[in-house]
Protein backbone atom coordinates (compact mmCIF):
# COMPACT_ATOMS: atom_id res chain seq x y z
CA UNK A 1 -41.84 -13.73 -1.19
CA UNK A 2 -42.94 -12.43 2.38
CA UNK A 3 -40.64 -12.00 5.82
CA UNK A 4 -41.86 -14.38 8.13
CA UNK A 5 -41.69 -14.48 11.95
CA UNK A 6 -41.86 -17.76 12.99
CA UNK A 7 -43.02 -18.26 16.78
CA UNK A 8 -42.78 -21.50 17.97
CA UNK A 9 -40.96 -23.41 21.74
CA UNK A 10 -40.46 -26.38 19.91
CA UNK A 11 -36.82 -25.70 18.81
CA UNK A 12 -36.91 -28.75 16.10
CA UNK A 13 -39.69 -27.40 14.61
CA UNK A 14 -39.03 -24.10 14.32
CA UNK A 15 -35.38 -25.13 12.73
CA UNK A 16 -37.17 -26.73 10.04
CA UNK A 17 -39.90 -24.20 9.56
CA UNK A 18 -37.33 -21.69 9.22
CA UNK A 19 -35.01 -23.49 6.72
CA UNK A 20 -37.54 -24.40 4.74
CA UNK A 21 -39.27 -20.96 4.36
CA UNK A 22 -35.82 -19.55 3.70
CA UNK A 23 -34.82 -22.27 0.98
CA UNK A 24 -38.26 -20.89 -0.55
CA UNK A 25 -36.59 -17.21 -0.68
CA UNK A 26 -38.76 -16.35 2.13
CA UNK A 27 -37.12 -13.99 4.80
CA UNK A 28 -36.95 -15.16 8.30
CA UNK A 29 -37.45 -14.64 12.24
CA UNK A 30 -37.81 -16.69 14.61
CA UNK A 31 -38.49 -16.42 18.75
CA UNK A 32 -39.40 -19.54 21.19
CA UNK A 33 -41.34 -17.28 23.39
CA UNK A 34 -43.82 -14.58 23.44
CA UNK A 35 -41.42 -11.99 24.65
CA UNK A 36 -38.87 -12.71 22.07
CA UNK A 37 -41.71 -12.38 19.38
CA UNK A 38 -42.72 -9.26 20.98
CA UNK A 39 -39.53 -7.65 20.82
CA UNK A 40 -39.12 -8.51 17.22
CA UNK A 41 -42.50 -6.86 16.94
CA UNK A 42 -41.34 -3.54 18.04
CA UNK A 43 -38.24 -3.44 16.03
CA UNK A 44 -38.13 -2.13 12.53
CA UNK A 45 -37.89 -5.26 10.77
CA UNK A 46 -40.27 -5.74 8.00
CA UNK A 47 -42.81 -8.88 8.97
CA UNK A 48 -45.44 -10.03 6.26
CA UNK A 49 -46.72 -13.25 8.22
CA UNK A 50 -46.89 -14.20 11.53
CA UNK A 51 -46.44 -18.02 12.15
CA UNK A 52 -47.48 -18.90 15.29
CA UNK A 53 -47.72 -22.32 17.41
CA UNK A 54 -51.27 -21.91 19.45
CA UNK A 55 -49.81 -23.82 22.27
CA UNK A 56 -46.05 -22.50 23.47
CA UNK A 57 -44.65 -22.90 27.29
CA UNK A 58 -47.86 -24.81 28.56
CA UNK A 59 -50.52 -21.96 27.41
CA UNK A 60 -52.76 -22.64 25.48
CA UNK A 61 -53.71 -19.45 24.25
CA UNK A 62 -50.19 -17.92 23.95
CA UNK A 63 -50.37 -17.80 20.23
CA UNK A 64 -53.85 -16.53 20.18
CA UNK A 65 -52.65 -13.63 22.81
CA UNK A 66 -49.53 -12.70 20.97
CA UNK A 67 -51.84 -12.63 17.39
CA UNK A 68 -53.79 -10.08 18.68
CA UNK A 69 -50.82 -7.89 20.04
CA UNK A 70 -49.07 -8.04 16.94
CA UNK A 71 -51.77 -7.40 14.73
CA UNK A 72 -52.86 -4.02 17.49
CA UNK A 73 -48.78 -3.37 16.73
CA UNK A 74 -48.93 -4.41 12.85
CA UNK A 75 -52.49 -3.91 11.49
CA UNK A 76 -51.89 -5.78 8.13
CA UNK A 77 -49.71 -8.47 9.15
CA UNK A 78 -51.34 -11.55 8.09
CA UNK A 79 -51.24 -14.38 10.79
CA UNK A 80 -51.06 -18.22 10.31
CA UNK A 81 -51.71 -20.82 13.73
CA UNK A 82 -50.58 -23.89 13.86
CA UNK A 83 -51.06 -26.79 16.66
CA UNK A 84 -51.09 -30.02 17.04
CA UNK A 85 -54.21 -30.22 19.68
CA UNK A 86 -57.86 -30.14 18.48
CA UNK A 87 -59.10 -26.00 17.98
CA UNK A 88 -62.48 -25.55 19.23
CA UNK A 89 -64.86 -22.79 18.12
CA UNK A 90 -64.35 -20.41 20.60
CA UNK A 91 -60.75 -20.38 19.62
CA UNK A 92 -61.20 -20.13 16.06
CA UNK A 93 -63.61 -17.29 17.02
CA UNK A 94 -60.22 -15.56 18.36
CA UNK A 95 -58.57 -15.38 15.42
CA UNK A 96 -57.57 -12.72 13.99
CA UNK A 97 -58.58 -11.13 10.70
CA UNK A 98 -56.07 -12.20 8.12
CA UNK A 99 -55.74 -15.55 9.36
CA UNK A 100 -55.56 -19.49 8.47
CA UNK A 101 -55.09 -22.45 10.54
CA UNK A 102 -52.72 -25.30 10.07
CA UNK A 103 -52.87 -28.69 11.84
CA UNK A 104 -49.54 -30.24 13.68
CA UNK A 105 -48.16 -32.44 11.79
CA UNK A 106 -47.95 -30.71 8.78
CA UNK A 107 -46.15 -31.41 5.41
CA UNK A 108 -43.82 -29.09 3.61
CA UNK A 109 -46.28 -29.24 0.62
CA UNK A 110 -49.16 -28.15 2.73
CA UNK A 111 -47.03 -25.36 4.31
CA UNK A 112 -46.43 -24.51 0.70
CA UNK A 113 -50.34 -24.37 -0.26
CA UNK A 114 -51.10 -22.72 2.66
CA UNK A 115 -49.12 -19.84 2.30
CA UNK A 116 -50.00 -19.89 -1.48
CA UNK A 117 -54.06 -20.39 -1.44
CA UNK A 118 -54.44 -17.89 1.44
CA UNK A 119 -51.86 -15.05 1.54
CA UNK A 120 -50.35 -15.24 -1.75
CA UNK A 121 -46.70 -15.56 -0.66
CA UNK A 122 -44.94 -18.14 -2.97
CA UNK A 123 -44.61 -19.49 -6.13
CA UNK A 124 -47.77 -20.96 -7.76
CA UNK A 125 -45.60 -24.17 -9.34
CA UNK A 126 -42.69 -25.62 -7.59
CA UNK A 127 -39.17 -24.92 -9.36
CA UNK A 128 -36.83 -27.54 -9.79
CA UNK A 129 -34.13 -25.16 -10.15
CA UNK A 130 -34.65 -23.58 -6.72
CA UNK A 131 -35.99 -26.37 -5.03
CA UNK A 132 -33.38 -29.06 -4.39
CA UNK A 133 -35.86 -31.72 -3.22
CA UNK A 134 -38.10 -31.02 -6.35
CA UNK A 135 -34.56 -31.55 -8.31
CA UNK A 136 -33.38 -34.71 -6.65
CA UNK A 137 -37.13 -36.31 -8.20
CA UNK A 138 -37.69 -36.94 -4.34
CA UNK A 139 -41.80 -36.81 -4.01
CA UNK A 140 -43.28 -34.36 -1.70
CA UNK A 141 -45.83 -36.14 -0.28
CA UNK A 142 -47.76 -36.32 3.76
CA UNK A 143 -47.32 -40.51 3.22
CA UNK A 144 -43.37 -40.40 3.06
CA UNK A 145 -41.96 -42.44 6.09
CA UNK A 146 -38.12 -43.03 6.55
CA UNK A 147 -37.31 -46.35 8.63
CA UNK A 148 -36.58 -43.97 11.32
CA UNK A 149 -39.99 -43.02 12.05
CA UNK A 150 -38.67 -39.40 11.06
CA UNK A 151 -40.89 -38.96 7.80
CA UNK A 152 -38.03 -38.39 5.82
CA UNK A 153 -37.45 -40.81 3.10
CA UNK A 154 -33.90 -39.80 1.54
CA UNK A 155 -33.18 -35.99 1.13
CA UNK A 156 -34.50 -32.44 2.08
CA UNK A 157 -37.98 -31.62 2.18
CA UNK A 158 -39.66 -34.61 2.67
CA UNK A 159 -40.16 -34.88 6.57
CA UNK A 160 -44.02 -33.84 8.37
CA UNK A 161 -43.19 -30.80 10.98
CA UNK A 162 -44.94 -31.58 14.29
């Protein structure tokens, strides 16, 4: 399992990236803002993955600025973007080294195989044991839609993150 510091302004989102990493046994931070992230940076805390929103406070290249300054800080931390606008070439040209990109909205099961296919943090087969949604016989799927508009149909784990 990896710590991850989750960076994202979106307090909903981040909520639900956090509790879902940590239900995976995944260690967590989290910051809304670059400074916060920063500061987290410099302590001694152990960070594996950086999971950064692109987009935070109206800049568009806040995640891509705070990537680079915590990989100058961290030089293996592995870094994974996420955003919900359209990445052009010259930004994906900015990534880092050690990197993957993962379009807004996003399912839990996607998060999962993410982290899985290109850093290696996870399991490689969900466990019903540890995974209450998995348990329930709820299906993780990016088609679920609650009557709410939510994406949740009726229990954990089954809602897109935007």
């Amino acid at each position: 399992m990896a710590a991850v510091l989750i960076v994202e302004d979106d307090e909903q989102v981040r909520v639900l990236a956090e509790s879902f990493l940590q239900g995976e046994g995944h260690e967590t931070l989290s910051a809304a803002t670059m400074e916060q992230a920063l500061a987290l940076l410099e302590s001694e805390e152990p960070i594996d993955l950086l999971f950064v929103a692109l987009t935070m406070q109206d800049d568009p290249e806040a995640g891509l600025k705070l990537a680079a300054k915590a990989v100058a800080r961290r030089p293996n931390l592995k870094v994974l973007y996420t955003s919900g606008q359209g990445v052009t070439d010259g930004m994906i040209a900015l990534f880092v080294e050690n990197s993957a990109f993962l379009p807004k909205p996003y399912t839990i099961d996607q998060l999962t195989a993410t982290l899985l296919i290109k850093f290696g943090f996870g399991r490689s087969r969900p466990d019903p044991e540890s995974s209450p949604a998995l348990g329930y016989g709820i299906e993780r799927t990016k088609n679920n839609t609650g009557g709410d508009g939510s994406g949740r149909t009726d229990g954990p784990g089954t809602s897109p993150v935007d």
